[in-house]
PDB file of N, CA and C in Angstrom:
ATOM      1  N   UNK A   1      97.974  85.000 -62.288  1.00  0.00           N
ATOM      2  CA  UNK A   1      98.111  85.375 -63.682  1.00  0.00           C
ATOM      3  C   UNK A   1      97.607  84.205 -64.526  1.00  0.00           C
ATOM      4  N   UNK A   2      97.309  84.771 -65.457  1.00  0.00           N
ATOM      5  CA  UNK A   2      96.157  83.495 -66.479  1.00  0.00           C
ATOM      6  C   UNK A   2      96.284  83.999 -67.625  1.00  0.00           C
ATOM      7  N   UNK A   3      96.847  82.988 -68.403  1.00  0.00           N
ATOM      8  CA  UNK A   3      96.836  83.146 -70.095  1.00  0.00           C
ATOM      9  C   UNK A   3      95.201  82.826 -70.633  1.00  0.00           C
ATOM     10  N   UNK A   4      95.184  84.139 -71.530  1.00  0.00           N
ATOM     11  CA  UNK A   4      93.954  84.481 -72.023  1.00  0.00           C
ATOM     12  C   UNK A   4      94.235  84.904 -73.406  1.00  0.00           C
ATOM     13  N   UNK A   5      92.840  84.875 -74.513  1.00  0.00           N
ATOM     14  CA  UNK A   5      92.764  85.171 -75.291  1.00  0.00           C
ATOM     15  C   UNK A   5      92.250  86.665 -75.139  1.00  0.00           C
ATOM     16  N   UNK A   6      93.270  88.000 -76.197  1.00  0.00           N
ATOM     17  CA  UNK A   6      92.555  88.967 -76.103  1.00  0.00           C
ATOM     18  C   UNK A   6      92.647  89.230 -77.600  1.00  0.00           C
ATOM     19  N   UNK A   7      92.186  90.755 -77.583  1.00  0.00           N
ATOM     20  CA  UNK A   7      91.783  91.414 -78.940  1.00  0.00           C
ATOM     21  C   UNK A   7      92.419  92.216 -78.893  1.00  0.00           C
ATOM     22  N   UNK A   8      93.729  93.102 -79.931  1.00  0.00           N
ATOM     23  CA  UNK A   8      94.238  93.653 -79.834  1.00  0.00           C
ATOM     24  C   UNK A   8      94.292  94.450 -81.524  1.00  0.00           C
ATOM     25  N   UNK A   9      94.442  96.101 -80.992  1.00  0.00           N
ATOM     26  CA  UNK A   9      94.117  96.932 -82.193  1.00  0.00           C
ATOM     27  C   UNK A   9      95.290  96.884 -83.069  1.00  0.00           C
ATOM     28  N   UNK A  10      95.586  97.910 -84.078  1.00  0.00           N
ATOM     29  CA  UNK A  10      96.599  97.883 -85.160  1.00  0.00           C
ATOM     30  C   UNK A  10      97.829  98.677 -84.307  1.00  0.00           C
ATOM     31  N   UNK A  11      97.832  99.128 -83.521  1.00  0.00           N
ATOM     32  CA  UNK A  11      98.927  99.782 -82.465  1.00  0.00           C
ATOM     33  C   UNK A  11      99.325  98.618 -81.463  1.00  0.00           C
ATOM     34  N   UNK A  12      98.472  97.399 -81.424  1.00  0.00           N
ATOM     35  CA  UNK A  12      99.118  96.756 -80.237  1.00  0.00           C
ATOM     36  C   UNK A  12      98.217  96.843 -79.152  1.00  0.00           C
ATOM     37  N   UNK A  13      97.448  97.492 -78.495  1.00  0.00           N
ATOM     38  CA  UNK A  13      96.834  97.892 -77.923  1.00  0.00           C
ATOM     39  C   UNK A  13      95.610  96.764 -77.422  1.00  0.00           C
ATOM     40  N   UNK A  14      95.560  96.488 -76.153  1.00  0.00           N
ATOM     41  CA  UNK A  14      94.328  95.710 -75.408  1.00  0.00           C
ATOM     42  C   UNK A  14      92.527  96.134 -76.124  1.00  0.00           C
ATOM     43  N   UNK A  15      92.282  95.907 -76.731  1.00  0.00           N
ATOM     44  CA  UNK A  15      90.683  96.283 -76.919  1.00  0.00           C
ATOM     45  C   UNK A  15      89.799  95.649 -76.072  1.00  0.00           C
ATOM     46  N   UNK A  16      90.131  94.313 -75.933  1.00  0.00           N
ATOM     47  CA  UNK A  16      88.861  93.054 -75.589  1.00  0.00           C
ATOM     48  C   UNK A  16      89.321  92.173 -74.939  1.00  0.00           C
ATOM     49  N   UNK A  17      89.431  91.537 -73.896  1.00  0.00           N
ATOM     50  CA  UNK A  17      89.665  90.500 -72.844  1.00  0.00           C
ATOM     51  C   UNK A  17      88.899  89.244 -72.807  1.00  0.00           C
ATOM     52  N   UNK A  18      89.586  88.368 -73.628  1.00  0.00           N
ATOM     53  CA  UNK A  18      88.137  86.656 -74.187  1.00  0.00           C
ATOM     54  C   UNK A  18      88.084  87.282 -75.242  1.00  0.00           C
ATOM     55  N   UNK A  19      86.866  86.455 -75.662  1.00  0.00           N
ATOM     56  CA  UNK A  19      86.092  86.245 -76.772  1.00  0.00           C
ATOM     57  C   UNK A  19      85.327  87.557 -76.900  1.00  0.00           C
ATOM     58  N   UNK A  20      85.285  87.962 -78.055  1.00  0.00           N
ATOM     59  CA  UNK A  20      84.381  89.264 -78.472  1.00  0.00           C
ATOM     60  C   UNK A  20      82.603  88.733 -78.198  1.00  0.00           C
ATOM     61  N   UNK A  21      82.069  89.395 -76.953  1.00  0.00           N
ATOM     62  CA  UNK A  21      80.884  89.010 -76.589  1.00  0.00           C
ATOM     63  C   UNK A  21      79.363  89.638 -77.649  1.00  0.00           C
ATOM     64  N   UNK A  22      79.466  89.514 -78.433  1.00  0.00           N
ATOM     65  CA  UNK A  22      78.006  89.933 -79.566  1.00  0.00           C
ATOM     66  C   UNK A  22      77.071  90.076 -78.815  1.00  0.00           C
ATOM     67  N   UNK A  23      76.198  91.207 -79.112  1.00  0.00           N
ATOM     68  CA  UNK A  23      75.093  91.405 -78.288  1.00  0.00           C
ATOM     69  C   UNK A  23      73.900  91.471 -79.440  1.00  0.00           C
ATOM     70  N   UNK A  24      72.876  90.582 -79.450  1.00  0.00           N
ATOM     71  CA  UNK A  24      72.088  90.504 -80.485  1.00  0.00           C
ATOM     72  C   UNK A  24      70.879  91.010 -80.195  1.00  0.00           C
ATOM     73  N   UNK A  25      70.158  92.218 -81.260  1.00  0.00           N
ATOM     74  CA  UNK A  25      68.766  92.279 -81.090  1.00  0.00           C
ATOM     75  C   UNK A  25      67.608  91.882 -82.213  1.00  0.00           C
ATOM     76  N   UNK A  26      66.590  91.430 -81.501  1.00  0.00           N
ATOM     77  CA  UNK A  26      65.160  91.319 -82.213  1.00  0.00           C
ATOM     78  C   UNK A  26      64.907  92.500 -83.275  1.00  0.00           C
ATOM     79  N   UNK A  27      64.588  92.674 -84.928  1.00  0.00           N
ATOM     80  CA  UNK A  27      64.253  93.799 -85.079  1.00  0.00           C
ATOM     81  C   UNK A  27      63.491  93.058 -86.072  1.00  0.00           C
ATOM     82  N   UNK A  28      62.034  94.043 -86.507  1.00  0.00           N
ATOM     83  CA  UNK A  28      61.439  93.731 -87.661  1.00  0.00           C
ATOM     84  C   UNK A  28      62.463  93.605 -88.996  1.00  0.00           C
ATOM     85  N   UNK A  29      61.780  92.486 -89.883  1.00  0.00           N
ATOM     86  CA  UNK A  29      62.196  93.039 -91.173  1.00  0.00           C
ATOM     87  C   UNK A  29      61.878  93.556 -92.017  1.00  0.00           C
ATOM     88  N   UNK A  30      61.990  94.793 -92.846  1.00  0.00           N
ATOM     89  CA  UNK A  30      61.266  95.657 -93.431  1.00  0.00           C
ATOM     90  C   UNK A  30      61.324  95.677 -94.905  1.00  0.00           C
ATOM     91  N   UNK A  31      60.458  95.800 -95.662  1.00  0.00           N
ATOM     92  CA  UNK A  31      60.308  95.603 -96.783  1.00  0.00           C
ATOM     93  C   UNK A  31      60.842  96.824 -97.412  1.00  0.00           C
ATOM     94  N   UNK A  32      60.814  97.457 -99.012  1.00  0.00           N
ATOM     95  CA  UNK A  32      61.169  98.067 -99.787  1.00  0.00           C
ATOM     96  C   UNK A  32      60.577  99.528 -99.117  1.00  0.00           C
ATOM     97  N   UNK A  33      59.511  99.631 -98.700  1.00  0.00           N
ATOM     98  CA  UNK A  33      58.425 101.022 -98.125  1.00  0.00           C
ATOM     99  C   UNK A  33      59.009 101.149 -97.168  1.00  0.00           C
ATOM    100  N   UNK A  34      59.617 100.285 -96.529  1.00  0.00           N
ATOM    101  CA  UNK A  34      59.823 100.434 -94.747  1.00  0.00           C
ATOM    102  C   UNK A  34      58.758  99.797 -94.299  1.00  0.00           C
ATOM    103  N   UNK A  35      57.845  99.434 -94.407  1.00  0.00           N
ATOM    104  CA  UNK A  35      57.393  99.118 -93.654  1.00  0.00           C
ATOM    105  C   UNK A  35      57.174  97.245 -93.332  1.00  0.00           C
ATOM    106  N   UNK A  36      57.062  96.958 -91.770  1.00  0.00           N
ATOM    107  CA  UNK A  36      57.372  95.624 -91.409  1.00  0.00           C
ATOM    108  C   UNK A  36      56.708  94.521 -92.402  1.00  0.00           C
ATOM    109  N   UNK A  37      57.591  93.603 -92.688  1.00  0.00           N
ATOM    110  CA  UNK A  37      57.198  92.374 -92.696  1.00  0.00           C
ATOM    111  C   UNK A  37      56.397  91.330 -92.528  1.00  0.00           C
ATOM    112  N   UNK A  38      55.808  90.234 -92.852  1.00  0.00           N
ATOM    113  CA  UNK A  38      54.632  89.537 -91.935  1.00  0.00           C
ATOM    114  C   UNK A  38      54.711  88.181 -92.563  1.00  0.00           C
ATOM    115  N   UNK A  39      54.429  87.515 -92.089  1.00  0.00           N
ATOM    116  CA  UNK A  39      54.729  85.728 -91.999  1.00  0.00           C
ATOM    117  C   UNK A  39      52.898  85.703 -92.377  1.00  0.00           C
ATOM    118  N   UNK A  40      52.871  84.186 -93.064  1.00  0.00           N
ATOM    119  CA  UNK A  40      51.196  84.005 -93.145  1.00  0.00           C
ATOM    120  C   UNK A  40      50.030  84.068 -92.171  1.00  0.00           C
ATOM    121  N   UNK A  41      50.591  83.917 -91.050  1.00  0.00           N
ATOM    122  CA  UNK A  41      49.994  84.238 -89.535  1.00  0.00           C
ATOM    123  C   UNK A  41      49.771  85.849 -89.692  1.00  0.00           C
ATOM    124  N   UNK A  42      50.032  87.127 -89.645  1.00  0.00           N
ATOM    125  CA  UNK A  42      50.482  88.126 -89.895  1.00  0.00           C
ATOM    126  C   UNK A  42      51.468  88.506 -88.749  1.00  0.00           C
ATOM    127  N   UNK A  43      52.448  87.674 -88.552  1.00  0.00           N
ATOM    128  CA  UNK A  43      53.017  88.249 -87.275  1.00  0.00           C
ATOM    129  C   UNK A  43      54.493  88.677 -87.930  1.00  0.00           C
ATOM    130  N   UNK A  44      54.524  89.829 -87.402  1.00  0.00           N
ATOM    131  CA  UNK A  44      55.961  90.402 -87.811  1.00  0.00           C
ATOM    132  C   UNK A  44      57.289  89.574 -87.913  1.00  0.00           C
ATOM    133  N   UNK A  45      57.679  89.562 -89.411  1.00  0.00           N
ATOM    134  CA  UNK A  45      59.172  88.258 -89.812  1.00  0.00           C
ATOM    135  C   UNK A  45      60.268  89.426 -88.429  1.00  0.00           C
ATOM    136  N   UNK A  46      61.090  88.742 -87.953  1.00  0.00           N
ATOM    137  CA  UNK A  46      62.067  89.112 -86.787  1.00  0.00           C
ATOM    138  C   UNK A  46      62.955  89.002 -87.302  1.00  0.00           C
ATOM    139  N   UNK A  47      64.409  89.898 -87.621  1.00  0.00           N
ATOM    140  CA  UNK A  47      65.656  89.292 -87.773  1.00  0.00           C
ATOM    141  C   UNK A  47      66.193  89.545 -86.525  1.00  0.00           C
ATOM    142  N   UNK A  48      67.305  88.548 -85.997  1.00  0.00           N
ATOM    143  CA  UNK A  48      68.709  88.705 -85.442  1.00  0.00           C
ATOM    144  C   UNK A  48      69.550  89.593 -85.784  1.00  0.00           C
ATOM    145  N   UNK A  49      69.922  90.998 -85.446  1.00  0.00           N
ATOM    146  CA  UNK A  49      70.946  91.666 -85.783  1.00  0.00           C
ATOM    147  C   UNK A  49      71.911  91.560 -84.590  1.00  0.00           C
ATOM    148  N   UNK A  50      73.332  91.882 -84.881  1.00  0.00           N
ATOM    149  CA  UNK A  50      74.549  92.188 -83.982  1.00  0.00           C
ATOM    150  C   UNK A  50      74.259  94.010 -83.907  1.00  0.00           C
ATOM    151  N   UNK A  51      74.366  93.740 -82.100  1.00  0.00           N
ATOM    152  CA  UNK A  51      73.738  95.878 -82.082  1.00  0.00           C
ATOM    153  C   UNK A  51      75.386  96.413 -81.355  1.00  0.00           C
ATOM    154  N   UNK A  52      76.979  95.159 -80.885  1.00  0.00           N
ATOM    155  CA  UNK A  52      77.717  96.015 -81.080  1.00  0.00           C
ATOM    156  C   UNK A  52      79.019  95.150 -81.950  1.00  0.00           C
ATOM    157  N   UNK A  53      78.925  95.081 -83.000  1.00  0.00           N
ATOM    158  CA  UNK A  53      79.621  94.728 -84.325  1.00  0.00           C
ATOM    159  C   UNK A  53      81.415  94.678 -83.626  1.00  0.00           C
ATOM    160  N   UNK A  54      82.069  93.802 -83.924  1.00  0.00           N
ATOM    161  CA  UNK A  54      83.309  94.096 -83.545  1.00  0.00           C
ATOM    162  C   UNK A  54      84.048  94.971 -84.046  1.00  0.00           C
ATOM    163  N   UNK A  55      84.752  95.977 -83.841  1.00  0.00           N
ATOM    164  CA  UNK A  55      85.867  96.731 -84.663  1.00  0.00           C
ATOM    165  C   UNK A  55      86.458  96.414 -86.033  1.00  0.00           C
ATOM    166  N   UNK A  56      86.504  96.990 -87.079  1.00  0.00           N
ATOM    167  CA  UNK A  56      87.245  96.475 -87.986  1.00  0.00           C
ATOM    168  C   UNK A  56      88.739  96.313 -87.218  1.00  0.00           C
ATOM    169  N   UNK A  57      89.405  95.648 -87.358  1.00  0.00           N
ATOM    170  CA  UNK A  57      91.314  95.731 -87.363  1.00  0.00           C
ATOM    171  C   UNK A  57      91.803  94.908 -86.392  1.00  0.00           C
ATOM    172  N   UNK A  58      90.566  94.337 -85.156  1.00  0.00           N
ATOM    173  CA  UNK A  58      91.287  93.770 -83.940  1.00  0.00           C
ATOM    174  C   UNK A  58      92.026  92.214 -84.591  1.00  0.00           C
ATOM    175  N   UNK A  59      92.839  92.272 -84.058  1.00  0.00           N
ATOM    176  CA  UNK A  59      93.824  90.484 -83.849  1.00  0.00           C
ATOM    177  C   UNK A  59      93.844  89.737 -82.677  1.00  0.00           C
ATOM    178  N   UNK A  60      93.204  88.493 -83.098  1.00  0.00           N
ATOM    179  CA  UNK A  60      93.105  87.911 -81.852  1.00  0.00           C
ATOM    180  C   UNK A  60      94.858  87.692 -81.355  1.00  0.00           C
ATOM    181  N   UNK A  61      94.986  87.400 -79.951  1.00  0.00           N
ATOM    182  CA  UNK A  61      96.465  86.939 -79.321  1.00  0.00           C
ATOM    183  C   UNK A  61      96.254  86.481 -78.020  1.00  0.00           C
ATOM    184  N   UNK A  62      97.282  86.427 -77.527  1.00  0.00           N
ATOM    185  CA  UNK A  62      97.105  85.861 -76.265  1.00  0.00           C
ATOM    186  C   UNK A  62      98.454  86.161 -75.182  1.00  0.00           C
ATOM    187  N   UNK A  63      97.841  86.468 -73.883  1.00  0.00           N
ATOM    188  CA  UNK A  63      98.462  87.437 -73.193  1.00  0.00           C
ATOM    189  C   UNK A  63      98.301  86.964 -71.594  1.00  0.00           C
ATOM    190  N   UNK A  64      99.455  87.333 -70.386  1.00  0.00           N
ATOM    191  CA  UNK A  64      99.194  87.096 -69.139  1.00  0.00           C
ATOM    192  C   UNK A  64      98.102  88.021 -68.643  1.00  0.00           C
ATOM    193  N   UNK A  65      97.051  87.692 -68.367  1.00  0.00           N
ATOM    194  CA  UNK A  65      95.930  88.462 -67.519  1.00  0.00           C
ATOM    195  C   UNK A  65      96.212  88.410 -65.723  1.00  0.00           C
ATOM    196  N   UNK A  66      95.981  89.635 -65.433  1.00  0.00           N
ATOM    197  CA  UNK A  66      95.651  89.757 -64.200  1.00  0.00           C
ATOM    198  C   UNK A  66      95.042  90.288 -63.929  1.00  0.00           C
ATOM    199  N   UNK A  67      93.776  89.886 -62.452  1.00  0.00           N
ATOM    200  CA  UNK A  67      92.698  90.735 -62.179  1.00  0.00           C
ATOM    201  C   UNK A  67      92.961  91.825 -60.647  1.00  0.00           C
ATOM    202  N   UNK A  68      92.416  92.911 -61.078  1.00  0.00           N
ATOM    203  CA  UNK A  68      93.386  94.012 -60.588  1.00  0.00           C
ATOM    204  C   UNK A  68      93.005  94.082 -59.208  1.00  0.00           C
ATOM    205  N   UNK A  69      92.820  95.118 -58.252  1.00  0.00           N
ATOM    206  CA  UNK A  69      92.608  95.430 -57.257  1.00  0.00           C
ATOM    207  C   UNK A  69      90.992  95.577 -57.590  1.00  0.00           C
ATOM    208  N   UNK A  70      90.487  96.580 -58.260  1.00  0.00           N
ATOM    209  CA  UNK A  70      89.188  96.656 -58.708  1.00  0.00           C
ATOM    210  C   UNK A  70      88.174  95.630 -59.363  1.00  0.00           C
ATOM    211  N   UNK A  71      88.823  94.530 -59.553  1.00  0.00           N
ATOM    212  CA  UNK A  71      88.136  93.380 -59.912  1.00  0.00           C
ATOM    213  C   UNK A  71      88.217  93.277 -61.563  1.00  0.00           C
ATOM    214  N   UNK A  72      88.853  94.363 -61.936  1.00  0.00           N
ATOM    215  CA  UNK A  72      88.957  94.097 -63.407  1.00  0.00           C
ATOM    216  C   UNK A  72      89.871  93.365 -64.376  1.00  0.00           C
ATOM    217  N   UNK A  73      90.079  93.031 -65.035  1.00  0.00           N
ATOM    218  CA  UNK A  73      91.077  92.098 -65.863  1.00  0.00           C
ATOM    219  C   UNK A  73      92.020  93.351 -66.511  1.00  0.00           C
ATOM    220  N   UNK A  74      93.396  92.923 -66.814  1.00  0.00           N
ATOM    221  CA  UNK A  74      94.117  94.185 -66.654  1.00  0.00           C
ATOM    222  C   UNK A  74      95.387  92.907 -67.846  1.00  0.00           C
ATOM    223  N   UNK A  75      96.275  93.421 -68.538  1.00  0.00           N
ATOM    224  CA  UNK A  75      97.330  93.088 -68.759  1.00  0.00           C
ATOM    225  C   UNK A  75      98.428  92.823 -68.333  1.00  0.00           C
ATOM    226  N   UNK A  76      99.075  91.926 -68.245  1.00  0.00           N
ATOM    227  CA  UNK A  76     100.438  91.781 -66.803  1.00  0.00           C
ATOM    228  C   UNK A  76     101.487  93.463 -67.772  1.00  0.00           C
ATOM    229  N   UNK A  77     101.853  93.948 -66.484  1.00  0.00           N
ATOM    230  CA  UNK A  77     102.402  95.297 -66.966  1.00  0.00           C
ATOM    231  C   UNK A  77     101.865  96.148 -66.842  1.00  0.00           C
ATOM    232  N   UNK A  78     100.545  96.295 -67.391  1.00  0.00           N
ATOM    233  CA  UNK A  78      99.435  97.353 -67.137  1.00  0.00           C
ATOM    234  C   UNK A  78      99.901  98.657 -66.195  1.00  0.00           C
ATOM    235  N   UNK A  79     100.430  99.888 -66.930  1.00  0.00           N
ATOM    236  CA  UNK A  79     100.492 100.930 -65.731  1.00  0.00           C
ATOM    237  C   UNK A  79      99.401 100.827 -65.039  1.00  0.00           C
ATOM    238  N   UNK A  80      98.513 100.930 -65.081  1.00  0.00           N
ATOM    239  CA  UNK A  80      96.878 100.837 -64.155  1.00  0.00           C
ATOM    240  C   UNK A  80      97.156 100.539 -62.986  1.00  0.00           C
ATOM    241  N   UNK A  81      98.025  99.485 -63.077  1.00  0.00           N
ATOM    242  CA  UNK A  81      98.213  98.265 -62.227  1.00  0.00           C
ATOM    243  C   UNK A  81      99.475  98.554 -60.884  1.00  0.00           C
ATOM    244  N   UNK A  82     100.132  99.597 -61.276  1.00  0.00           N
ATOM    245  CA  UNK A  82     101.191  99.774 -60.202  1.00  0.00           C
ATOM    246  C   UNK A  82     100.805 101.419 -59.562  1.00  0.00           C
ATOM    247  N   UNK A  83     100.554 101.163 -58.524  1.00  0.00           N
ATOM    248  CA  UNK A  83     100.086 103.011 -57.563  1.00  0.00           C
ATOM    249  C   UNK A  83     100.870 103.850 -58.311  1.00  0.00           C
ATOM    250  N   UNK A  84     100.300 104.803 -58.332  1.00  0.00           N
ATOM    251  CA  UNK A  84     101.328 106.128 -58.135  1.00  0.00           C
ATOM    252  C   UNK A  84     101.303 107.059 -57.386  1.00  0.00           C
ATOM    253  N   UNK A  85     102.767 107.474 -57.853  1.00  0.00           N
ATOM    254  CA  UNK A  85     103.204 108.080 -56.691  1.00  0.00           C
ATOM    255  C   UNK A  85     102.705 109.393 -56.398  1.00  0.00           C
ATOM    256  N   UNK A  86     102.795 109.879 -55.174  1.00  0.00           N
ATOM    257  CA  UNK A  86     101.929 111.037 -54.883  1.00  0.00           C
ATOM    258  C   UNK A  86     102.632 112.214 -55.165  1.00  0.00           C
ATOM    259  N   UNK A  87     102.267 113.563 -55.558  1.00  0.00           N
ATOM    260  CA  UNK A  87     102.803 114.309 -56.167  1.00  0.00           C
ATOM    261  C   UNK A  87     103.958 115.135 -55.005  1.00  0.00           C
ATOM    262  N   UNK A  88     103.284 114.625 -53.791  1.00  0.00           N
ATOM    263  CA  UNK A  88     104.136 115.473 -52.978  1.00  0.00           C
ATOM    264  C   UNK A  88     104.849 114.570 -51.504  1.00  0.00           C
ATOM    265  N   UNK A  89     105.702 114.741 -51.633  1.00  0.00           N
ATOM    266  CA  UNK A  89     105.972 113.493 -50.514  1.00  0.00           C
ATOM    267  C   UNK A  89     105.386 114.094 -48.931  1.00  0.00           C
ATOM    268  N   UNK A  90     105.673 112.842 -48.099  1.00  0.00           N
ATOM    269  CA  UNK A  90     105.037 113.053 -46.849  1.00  0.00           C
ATOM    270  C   UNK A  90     105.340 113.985 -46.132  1.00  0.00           C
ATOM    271  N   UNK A  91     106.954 114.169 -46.220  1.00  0.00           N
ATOM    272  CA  UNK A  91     107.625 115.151 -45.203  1.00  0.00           C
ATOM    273  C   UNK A  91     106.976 116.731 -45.708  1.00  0.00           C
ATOM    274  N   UNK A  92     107.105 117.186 -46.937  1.00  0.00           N
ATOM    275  CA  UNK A  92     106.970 118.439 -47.548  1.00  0.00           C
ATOM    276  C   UNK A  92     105.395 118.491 -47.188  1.00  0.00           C
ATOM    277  N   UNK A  93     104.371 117.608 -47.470  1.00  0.00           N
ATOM    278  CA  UNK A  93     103.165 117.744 -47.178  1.00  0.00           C
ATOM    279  C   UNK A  93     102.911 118.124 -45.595  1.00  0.00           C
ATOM    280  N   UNK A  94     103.605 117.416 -44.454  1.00  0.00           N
ATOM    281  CA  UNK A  94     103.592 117.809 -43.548  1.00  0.00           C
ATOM    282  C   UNK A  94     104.343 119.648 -42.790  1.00  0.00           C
ATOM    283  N   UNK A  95     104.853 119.548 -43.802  1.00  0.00           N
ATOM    284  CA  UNK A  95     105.336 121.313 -43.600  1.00  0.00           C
ATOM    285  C   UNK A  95     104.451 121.995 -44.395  1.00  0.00           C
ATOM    286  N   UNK A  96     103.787 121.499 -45.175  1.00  0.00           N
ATOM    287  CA  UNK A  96     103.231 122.774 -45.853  1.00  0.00           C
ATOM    288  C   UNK A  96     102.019 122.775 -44.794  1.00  0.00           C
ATOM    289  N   UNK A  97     101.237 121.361 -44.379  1.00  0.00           N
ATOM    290  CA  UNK A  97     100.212 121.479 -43.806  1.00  0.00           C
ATOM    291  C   UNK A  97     100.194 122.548 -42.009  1.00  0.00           C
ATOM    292  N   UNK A  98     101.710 122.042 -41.535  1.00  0.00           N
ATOM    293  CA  UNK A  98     102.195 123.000 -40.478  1.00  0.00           C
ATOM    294  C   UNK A  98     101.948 124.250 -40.814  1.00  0.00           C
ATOM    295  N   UNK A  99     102.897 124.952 -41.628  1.00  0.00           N
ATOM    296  CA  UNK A  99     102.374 126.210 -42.358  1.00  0.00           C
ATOM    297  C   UNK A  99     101.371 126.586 -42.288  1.00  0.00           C
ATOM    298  N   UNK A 100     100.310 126.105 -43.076  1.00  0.00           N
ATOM    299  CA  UNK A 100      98.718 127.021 -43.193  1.00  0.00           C
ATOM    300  C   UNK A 100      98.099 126.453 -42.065  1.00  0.00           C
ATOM    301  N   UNK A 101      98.307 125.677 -41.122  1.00  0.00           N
ATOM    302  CA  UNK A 101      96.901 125.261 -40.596  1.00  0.00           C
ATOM    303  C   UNK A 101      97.126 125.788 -38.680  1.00  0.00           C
ATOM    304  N   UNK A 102      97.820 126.004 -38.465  1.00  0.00           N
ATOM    305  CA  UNK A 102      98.997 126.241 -37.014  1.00  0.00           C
ATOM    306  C   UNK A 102      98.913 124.532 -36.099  1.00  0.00           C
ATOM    307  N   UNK A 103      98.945 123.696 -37.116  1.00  0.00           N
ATOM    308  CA  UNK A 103      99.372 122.535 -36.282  1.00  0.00           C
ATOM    309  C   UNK A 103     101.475 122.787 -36.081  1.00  0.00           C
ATOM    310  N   UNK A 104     101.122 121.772 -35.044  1.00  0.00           N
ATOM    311  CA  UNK A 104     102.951 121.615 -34.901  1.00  0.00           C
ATOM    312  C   UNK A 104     103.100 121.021 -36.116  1.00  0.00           C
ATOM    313  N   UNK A 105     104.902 120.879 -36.531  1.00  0.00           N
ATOM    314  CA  UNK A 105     105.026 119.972 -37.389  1.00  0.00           C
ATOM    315  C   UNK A 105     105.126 118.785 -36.576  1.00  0.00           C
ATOM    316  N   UNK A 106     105.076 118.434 -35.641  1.00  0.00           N
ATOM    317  CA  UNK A 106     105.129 116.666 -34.972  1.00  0.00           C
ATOM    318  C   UNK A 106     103.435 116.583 -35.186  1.00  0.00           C
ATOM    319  N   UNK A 107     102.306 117.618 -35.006  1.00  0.00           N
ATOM    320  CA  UNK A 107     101.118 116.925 -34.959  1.00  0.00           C
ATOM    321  C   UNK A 107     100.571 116.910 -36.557  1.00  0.00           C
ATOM    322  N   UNK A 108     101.062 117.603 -37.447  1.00  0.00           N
ATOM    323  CA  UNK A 108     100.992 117.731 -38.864  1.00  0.00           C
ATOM    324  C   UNK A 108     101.674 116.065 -39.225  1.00  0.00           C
ATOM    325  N   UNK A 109     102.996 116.214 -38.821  1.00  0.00           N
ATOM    326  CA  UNK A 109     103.415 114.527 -39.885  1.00  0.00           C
ATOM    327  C   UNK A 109     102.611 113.687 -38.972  1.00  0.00           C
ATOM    328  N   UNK A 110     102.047 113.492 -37.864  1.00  0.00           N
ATOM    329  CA  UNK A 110     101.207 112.908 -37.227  1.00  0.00           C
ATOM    330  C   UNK A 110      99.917 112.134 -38.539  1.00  0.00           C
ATOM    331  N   UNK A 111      99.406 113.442 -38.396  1.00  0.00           N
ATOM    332  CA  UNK A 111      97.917 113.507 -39.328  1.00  0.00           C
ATOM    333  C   UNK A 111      98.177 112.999 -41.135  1.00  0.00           C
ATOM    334  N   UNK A 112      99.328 113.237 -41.306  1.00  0.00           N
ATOM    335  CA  UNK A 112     100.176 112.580 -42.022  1.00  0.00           C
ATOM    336  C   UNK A 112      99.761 111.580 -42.718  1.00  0.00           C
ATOM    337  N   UNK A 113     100.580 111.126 -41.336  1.00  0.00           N
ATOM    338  CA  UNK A 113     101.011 109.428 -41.273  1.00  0.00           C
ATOM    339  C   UNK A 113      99.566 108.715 -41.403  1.00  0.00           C
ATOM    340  N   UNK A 114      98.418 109.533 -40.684  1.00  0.00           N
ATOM    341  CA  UNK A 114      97.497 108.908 -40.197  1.00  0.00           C
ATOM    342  C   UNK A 114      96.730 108.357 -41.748  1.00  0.00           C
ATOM    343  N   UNK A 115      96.976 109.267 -42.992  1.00  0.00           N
ATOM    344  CA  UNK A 115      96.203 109.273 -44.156  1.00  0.00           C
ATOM    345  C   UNK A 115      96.859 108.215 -44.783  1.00  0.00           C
ATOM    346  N   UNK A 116      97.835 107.392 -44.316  1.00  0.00           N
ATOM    347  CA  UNK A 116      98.225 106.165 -45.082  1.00  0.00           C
ATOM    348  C   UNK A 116      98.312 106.247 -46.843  1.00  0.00           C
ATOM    349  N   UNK A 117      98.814 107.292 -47.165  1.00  0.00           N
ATOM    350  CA  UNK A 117      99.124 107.761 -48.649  1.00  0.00           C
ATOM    351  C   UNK A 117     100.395 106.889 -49.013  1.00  0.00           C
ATOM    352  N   UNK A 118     100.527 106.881 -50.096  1.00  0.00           N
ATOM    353  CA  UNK A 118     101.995 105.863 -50.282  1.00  0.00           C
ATOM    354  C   UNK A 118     102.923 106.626 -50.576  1.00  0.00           C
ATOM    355  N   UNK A 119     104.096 106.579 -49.866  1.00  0.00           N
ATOM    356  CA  UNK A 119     105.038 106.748 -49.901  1.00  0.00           C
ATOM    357  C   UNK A 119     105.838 107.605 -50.646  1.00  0.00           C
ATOM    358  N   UNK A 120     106.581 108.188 -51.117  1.00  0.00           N
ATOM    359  CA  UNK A 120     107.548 109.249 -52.143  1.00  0.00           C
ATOM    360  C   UNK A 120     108.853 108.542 -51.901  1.00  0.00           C
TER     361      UNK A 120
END
């Protein structure tokens, strides 16, 4: 776990993990017609624009980071962050699978077991 600076919206909410990364592009600059610009050379004047502007509302803060199973940076707490649980537990899955398929139920919780699902 690693204290980090993040960005957080008017709800509280994680937006940005670090520093807000600006991504800048090359664009002509255009005169009153639209049409480009030109330096005494005639080569097109270039501005620097920001092409993804930060959010109005974020607050910077600072927060325990952890990087997840997936390699991503996550919030300590983060539901993301803890499995869930499977909708049907092992035993019931293994009877239902007995049921439709004509395995035994010993070779059903077998095949089960074998899918290493987590737990109920």
């Amino acid at each position: 776990m690693t204290k980090m600076t993040v960005l957080r919206n008017a709800s509280g909410a994680v937006e940005n993990i670090g520093a807000w990364e600006f991504v800048y592009i090359e664009t002509p600059r255009l005169d009153e017609a639209g049409e480009p610009m030109r330096d005494e050379d005639g080569k097109p004047i270039m501005d620097r624009v920001v092409s993804n502007p930060m959010p109005d509302g974020l607050v910077k803060d600072e927060a325990d980071i952890i990087e997840g199973p997936d390699g991503g940076l996550y919030e300590a707490g983060d539901p993301r962050l803890t499995p869930a649980e499977p909708a049907i537990s092992d035993d019931d899955l293994a009877k239902a699978l007995a049921a439709r398929s004509g395995l035994t139920p010993e070779e059903a919780a077998s095949l089960v077991k074998a899918m290493q699902r987590p737990s109920a």
